[in-house]
PDB file of N, CA and C in Angstrom:
ATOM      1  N   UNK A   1       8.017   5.864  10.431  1.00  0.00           N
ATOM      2  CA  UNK A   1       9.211   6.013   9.626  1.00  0.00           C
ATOM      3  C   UNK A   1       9.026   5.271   8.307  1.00  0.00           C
ATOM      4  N   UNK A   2       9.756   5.595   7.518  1.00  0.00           N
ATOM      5  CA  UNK A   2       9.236   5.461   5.955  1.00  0.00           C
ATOM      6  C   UNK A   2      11.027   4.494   6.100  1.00  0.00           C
ATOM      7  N   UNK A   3      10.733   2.999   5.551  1.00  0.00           N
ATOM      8  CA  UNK A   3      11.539   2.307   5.172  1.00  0.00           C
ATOM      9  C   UNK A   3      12.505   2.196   4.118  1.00  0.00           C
ATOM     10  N   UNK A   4      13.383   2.317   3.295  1.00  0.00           N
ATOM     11  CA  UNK A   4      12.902   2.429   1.690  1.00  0.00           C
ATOM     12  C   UNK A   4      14.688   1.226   1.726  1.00  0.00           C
ATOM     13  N   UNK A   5      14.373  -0.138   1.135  1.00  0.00           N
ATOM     14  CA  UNK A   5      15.558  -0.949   0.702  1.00  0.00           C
ATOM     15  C   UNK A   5      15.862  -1.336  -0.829  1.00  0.00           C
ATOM     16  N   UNK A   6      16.578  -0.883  -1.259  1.00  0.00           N
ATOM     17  CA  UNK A   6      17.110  -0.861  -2.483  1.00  0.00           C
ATOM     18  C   UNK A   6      18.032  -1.674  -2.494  1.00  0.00           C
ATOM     19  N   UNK A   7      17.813  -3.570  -3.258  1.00  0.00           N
ATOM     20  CA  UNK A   7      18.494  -4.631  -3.312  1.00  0.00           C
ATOM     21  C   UNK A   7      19.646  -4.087  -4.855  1.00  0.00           C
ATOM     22  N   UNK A   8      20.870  -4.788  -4.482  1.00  0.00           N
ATOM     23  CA  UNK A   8      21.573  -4.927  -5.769  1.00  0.00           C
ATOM     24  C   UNK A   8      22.126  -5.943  -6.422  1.00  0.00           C
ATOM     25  N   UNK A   9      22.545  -6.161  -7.330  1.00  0.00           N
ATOM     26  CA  UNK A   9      23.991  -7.513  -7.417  1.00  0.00           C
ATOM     27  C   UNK A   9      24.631  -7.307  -8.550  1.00  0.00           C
ATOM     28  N   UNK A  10      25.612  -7.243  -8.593  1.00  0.00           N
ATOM     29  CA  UNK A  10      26.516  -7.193  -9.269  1.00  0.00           C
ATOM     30  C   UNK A  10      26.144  -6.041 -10.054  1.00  0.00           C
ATOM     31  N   UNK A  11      25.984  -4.902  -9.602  1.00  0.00           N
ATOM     32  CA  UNK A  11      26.093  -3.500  -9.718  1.00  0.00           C
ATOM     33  C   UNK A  11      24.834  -2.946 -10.728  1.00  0.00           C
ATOM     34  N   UNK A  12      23.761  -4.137 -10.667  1.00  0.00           N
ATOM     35  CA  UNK A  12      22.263  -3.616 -11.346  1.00  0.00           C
ATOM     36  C   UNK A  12      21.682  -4.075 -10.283  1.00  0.00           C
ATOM     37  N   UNK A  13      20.186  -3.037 -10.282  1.00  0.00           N
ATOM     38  CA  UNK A  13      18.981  -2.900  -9.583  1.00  0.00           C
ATOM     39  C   UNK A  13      18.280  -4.726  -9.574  1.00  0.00           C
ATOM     40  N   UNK A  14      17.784  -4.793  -8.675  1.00  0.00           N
ATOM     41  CA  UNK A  14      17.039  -6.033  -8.325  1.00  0.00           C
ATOM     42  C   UNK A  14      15.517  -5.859  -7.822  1.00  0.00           C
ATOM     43  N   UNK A  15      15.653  -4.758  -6.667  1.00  0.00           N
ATOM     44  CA  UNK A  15      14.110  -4.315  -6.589  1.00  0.00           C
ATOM     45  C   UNK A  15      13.972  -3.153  -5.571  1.00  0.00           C
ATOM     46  N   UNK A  16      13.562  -2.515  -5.479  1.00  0.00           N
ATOM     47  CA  UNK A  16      13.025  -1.759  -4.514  1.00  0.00           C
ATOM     48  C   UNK A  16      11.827  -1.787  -3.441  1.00  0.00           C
ATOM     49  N   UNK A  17      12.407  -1.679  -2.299  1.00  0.00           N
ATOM     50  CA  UNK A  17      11.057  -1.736  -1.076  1.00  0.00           C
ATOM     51  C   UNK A  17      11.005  -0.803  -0.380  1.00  0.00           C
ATOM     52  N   UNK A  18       9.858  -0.286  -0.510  1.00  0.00           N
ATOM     53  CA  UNK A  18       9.353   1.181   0.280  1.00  0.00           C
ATOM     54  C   UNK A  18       7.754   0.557   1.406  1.00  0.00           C
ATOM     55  N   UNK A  19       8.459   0.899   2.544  1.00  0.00           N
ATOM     56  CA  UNK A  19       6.966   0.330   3.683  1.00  0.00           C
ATOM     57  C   UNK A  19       7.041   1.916   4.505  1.00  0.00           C
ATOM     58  N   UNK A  20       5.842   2.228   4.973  1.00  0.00           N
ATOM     59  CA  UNK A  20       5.985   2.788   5.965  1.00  0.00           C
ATOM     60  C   UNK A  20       5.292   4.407   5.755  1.00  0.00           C
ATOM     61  N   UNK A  21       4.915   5.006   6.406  1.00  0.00           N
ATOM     62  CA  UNK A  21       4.886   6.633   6.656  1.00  0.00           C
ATOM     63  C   UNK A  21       5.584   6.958   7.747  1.00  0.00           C
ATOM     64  N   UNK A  22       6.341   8.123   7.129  1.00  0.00           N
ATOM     65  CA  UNK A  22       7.140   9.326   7.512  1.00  0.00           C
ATOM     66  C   UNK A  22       7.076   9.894   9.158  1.00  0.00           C
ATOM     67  N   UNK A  23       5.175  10.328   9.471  1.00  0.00           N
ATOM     68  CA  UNK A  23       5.755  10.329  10.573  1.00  0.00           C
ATOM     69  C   UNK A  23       5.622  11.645  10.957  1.00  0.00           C
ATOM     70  N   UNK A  24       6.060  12.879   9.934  1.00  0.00           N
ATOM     71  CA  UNK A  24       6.754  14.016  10.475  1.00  0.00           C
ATOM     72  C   UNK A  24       5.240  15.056  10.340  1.00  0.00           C
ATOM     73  N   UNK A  25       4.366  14.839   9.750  1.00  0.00           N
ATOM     74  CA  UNK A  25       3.356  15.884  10.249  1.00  0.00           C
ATOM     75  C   UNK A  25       2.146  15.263  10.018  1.00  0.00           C
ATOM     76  N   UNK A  26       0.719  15.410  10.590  1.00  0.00           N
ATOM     77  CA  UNK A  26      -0.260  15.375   9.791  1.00  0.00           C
ATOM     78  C   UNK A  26      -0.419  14.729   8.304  1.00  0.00           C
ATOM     79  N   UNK A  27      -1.146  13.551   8.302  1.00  0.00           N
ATOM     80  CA  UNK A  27      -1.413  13.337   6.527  1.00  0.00           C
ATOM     81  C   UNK A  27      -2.077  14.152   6.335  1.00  0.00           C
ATOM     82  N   UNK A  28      -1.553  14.198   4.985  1.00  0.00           N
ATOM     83  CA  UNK A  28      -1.678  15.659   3.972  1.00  0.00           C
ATOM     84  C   UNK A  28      -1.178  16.565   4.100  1.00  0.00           C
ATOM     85  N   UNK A  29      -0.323  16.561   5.090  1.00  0.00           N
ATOM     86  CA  UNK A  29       0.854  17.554   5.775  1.00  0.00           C
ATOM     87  C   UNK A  29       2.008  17.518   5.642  1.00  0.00           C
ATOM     88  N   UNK A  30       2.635  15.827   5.303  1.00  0.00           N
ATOM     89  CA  UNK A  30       3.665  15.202   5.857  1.00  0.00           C
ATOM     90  C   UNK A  30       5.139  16.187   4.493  1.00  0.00           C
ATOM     91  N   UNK A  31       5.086  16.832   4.255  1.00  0.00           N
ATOM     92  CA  UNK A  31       6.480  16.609   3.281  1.00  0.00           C
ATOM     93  C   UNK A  31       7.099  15.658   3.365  1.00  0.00           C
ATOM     94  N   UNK A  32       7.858  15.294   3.872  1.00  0.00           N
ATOM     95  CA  UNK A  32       8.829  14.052   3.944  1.00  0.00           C
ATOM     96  C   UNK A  32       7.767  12.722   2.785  1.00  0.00           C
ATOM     97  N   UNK A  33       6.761  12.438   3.268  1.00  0.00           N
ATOM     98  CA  UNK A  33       6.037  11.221   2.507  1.00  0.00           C
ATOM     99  C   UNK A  33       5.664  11.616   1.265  1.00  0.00           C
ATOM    100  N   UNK A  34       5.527  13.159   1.050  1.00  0.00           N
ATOM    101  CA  UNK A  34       5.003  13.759  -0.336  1.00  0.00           C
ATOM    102  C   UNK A  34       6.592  13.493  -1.247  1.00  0.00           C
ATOM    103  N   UNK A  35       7.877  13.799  -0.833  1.00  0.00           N
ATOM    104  CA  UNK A  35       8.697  13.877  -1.507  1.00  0.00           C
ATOM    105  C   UNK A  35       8.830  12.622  -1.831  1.00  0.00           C
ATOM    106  N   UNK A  36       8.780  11.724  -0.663  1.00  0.00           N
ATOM    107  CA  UNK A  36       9.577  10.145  -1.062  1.00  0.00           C
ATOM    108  C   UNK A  36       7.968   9.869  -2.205  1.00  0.00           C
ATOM    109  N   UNK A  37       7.058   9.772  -2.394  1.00  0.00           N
ATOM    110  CA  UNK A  37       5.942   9.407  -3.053  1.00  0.00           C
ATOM    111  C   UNK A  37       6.304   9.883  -4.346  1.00  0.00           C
ATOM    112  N   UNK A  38       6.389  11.532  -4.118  1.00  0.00           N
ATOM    113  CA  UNK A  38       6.767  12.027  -5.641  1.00  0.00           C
ATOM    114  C   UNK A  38       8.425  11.232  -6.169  1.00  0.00           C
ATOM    115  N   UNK A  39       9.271  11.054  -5.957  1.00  0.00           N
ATOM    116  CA  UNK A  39      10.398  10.696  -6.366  1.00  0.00           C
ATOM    117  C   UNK A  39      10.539   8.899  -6.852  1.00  0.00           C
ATOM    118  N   UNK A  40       9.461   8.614  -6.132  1.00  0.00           N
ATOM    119  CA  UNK A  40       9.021   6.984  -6.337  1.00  0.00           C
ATOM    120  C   UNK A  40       7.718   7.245  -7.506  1.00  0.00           C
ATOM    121  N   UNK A  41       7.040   7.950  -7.326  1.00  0.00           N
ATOM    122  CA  UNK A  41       5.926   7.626  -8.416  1.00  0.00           C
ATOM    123  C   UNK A  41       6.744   8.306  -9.866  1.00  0.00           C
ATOM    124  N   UNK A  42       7.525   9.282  -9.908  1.00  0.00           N
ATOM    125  CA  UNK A  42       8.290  10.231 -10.768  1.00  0.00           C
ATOM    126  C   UNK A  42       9.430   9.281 -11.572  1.00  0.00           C
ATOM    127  N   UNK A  43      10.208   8.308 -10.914  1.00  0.00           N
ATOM    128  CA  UNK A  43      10.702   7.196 -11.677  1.00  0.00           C
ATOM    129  C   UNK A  43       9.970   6.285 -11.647  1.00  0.00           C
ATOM    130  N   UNK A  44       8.704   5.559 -11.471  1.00  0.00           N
ATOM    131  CA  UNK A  44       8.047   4.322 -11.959  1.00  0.00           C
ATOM    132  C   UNK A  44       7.691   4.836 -12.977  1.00  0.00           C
ATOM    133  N   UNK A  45       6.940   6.187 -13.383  1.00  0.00           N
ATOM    134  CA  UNK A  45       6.640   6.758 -14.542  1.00  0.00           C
ATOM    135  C   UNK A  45       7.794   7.017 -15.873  1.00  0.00           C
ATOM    136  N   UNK A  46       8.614   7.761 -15.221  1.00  0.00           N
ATOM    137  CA  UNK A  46      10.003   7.672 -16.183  1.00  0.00           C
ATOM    138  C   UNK A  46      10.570   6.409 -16.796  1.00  0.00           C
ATOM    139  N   UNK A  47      10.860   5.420 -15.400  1.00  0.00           N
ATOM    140  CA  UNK A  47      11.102   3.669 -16.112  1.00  0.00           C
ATOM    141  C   UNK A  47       9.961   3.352 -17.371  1.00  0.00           C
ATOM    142  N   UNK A  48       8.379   3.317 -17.568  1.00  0.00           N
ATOM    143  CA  UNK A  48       7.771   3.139 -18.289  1.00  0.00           C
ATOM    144  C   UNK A  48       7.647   3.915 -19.343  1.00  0.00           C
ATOM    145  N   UNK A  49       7.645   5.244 -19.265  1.00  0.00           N
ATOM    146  CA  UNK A  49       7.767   5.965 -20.145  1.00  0.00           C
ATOM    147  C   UNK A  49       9.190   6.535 -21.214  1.00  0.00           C
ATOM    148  N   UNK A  50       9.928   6.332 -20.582  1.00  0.00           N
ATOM    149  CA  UNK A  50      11.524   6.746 -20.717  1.00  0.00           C
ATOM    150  C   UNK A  50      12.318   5.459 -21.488  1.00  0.00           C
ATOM    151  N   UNK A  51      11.981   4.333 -20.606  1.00  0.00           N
ATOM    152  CA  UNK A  51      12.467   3.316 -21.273  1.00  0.00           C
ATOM    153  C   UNK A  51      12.011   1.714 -21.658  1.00  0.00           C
ATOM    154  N   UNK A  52      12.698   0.763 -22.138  1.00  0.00           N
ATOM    155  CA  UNK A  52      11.843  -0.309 -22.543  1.00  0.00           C
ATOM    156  C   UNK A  52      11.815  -1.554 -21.290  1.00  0.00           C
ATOM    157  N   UNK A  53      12.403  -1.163 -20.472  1.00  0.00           N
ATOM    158  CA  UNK A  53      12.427  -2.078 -18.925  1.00  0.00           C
ATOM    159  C   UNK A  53      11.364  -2.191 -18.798  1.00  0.00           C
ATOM    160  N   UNK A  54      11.079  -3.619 -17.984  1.00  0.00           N
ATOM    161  CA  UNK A  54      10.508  -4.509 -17.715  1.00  0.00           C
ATOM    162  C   UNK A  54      10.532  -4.821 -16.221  1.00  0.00           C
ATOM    163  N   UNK A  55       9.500  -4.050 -15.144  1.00  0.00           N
ATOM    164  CA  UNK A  55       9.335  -4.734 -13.936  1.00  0.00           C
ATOM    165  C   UNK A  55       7.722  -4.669 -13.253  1.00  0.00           C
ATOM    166  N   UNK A  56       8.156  -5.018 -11.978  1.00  0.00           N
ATOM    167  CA  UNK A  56       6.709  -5.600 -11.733  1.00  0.00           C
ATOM    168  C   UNK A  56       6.666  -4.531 -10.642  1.00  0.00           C
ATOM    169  N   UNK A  57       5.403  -4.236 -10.190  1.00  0.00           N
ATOM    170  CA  UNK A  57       4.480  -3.225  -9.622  1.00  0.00           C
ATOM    171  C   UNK A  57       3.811  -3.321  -8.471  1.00  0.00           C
ATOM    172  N   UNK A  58       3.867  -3.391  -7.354  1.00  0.00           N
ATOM    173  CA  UNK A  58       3.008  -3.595  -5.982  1.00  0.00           C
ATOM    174  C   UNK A  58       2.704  -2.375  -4.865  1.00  0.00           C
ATOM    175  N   UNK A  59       1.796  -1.843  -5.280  1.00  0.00           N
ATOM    176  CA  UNK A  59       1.892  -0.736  -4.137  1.00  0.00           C
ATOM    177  C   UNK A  59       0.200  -0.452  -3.829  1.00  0.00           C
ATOM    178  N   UNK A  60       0.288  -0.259  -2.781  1.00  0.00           N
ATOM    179  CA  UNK A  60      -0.484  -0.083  -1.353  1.00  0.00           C
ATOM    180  C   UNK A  60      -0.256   1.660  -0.660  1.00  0.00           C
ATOM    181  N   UNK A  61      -1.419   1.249   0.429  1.00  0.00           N
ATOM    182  CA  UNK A  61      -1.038   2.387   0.967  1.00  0.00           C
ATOM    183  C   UNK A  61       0.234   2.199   2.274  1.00  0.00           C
ATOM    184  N   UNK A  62       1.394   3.159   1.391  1.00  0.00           N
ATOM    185  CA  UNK A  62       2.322   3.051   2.174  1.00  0.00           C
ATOM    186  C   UNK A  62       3.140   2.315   1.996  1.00  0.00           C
ATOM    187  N   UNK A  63       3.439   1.523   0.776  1.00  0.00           N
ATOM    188  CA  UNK A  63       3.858   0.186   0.095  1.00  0.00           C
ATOM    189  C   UNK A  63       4.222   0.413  -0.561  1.00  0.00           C
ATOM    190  N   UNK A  64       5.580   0.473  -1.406  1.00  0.00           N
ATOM    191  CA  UNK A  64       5.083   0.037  -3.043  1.00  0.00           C
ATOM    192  C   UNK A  64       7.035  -1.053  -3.333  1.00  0.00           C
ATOM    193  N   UNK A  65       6.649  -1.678  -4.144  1.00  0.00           N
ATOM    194  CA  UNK A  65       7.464  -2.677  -4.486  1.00  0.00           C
ATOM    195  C   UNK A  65       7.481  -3.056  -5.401  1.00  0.00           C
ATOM    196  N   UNK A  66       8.901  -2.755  -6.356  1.00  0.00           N
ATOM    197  CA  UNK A  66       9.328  -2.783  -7.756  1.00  0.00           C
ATOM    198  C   UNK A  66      10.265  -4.114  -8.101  1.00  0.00           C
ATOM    199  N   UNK A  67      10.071  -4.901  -8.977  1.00  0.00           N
ATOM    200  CA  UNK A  67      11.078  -5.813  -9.108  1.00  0.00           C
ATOM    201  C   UNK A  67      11.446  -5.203 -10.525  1.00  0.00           C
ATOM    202  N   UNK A  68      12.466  -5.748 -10.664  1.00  0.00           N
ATOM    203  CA  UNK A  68      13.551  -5.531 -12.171  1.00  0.00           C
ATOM    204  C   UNK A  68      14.033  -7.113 -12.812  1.00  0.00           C
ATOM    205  N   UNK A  69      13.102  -7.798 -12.714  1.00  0.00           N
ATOM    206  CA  UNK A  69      13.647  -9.027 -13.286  1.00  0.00           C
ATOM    207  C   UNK A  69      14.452  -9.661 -14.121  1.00  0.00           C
ATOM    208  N   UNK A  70      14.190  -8.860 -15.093  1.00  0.00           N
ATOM    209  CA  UNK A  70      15.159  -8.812 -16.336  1.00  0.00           C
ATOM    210  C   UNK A  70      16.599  -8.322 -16.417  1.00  0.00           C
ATOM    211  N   UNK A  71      16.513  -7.235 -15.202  1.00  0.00           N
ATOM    212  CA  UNK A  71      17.709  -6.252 -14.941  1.00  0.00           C
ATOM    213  C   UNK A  71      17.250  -5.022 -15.885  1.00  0.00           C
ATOM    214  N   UNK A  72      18.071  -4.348 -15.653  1.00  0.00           N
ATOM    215  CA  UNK A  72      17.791  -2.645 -16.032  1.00  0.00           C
ATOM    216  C   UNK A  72      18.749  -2.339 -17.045  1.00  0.00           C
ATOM    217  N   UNK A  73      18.309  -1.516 -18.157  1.00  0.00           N
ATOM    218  CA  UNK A  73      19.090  -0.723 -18.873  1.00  0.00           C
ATOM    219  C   UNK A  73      19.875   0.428 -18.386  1.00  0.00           C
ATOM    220  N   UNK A  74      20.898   0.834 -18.969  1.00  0.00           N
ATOM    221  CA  UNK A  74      21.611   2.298 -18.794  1.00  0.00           C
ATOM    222  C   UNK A  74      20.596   3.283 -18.053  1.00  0.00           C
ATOM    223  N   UNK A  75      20.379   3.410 -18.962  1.00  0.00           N
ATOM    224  CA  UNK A  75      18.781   4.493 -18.927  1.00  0.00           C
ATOM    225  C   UNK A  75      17.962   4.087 -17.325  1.00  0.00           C
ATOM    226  N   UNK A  76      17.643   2.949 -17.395  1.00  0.00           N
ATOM    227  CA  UNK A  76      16.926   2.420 -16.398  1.00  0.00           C
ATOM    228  C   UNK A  76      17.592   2.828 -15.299  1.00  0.00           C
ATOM    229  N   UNK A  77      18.785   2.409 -15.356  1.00  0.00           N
ATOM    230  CA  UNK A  77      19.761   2.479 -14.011  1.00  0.00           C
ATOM    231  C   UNK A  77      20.120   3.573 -13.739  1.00  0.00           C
ATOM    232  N   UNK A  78      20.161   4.867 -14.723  1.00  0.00           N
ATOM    233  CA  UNK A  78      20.185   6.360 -14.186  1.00  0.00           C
ATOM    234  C   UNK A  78      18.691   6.523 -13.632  1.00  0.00           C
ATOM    235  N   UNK A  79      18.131   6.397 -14.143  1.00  0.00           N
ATOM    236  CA  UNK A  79      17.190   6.676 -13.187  1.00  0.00           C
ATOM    237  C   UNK A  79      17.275   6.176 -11.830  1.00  0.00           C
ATOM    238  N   UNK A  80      17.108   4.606 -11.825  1.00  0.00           N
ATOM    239  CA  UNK A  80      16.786   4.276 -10.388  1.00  0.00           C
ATOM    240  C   UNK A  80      18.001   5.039  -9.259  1.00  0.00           C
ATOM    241  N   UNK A  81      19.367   5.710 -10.262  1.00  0.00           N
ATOM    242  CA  UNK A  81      20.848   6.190  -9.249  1.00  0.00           C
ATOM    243  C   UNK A  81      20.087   7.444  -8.802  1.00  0.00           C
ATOM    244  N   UNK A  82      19.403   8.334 -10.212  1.00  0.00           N
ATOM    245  CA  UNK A  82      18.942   9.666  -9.129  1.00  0.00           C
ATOM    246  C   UNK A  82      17.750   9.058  -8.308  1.00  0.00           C
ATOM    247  N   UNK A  83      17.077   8.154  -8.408  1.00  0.00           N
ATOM    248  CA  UNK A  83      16.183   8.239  -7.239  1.00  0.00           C
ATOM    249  C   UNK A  83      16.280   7.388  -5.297  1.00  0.00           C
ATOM    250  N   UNK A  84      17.348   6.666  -5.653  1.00  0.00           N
ATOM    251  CA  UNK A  84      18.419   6.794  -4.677  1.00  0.00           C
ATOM    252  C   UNK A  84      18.952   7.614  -4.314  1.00  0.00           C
ATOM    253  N   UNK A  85      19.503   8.940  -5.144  1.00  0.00           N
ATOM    254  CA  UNK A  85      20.450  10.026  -4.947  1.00  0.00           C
ATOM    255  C   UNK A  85      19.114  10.745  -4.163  1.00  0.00           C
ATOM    256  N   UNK A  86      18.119  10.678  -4.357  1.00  0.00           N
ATOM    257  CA  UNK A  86      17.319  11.869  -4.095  1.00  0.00           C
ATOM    258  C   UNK A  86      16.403  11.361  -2.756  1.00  0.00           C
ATOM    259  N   UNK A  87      16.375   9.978  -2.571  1.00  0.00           N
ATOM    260  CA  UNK A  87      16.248   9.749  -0.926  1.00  0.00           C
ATOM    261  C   UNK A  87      17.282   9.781  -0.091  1.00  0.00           C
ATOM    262  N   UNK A  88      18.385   9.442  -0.451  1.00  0.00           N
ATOM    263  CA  UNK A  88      19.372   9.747   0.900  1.00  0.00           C
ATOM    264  C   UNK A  88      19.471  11.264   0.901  1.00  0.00           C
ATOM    265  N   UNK A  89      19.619  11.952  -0.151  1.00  0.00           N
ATOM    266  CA  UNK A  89      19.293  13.289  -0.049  1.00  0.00           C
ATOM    267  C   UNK A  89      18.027  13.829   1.106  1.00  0.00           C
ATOM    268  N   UNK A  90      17.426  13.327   0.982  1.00  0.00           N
ATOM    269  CA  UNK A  90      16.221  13.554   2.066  1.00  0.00           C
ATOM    270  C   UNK A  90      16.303  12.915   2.720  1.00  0.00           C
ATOM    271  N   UNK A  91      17.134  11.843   3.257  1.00  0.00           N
ATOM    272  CA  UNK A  91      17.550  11.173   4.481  1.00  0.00           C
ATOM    273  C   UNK A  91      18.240  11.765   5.389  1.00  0.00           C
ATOM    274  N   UNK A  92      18.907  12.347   4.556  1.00  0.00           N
ATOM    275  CA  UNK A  92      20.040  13.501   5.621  1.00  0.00           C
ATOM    276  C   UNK A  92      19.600  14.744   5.569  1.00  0.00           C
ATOM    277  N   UNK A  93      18.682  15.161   5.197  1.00  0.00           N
ATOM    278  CA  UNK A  93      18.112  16.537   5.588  1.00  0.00           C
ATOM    279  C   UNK A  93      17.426  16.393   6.666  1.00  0.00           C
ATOM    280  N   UNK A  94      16.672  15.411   7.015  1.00  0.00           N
ATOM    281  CA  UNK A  94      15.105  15.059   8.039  1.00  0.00           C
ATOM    282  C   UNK A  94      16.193  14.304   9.158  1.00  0.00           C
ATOM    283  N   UNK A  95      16.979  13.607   9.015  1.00  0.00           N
ATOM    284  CA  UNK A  95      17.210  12.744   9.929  1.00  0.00           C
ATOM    285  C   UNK A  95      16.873  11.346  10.028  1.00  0.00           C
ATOM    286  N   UNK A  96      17.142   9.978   9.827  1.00  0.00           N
ATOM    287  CA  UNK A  96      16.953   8.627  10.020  1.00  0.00           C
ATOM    288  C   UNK A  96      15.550   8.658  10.740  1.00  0.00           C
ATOM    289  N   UNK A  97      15.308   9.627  11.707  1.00  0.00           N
ATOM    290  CA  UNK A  97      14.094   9.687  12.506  1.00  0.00           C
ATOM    291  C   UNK A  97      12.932   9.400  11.671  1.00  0.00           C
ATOM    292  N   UNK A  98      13.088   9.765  10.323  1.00  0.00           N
ATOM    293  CA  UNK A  98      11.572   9.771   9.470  1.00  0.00           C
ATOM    294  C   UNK A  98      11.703   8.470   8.149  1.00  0.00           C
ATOM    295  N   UNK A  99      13.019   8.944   7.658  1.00  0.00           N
ATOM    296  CA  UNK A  99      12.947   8.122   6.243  1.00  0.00           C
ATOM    297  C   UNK A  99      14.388   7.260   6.953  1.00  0.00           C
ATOM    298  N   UNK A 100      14.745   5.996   6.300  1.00  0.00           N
ATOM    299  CA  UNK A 100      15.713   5.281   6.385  1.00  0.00           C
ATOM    300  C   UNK A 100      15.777   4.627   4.887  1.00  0.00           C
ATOM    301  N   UNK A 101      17.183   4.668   4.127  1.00  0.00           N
ATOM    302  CA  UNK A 101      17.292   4.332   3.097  1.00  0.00           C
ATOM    303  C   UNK A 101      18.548   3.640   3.137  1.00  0.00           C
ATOM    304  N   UNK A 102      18.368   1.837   3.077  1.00  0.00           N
ATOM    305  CA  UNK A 102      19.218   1.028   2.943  1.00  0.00           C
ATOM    306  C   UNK A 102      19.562   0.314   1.356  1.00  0.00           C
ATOM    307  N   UNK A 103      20.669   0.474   0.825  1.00  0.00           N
ATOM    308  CA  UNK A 103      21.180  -0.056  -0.302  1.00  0.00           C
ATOM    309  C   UNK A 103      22.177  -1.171  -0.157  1.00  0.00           C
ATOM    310  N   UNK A 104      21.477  -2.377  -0.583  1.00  0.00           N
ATOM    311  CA  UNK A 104      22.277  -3.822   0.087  1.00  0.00           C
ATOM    312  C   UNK A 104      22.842  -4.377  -1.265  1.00  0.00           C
ATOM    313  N   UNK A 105      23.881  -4.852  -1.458  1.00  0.00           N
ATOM    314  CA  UNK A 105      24.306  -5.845  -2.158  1.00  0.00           C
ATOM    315  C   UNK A 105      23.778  -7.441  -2.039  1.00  0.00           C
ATOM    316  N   UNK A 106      23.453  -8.010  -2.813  1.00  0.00           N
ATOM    317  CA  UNK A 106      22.664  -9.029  -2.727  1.00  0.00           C
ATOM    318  C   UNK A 106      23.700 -10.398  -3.222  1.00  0.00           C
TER     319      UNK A 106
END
């Protein structure tokens, strides 16, 4: 199962933690891990490219872990909302069984 915790406080991003594979077919098979990968690699790219935010980078296989130290811009923070929007979206299509996506107030 693919983990994914998205810290907050006081209504900006703090960091993101993604551990785990999916689970649901064969690697190189899996949809579920291709989507959460594409939607995580698709805003780390957008945050750098899109805007002037500032965070830090850790990813592995099966890993990856974003801090926002500074906190996030507008910009920043639409992004990180659709890419939240777009794992629970795929949380509730697959079932908790594969992906789990917790958003905590900190």
């Amino acid at each position: 199962m693919i983990t994914v915790t998205v810290s907050r406080k006081n209504n900006s991003y703090i960091e993101l933690l993604s551990r785990g594979h999916a689970g649901y077919a064969e690697e190189g098979q899996d949809i579920i891990c291709a989507a959460v990968s594409a939607l995580i690699v698709n805003t780390v790219n957008s945050l750098e490219s899109l805007t002037r935010d500032r965070f830090d980078l850790d990813e592995k296989d099966g890993y990856v872990h974003i801090r926002f130290p500074e906190g996030l811009t507008a910009g920043g923070k639409l992004l990180m909302d659709s890419l939240v929007l777009g794992l629970t979206e795929i949380e509730k299509s697959y079932s908790k069984r594969y992906l789990k996506v917790k958003v905590r107030e900190v």
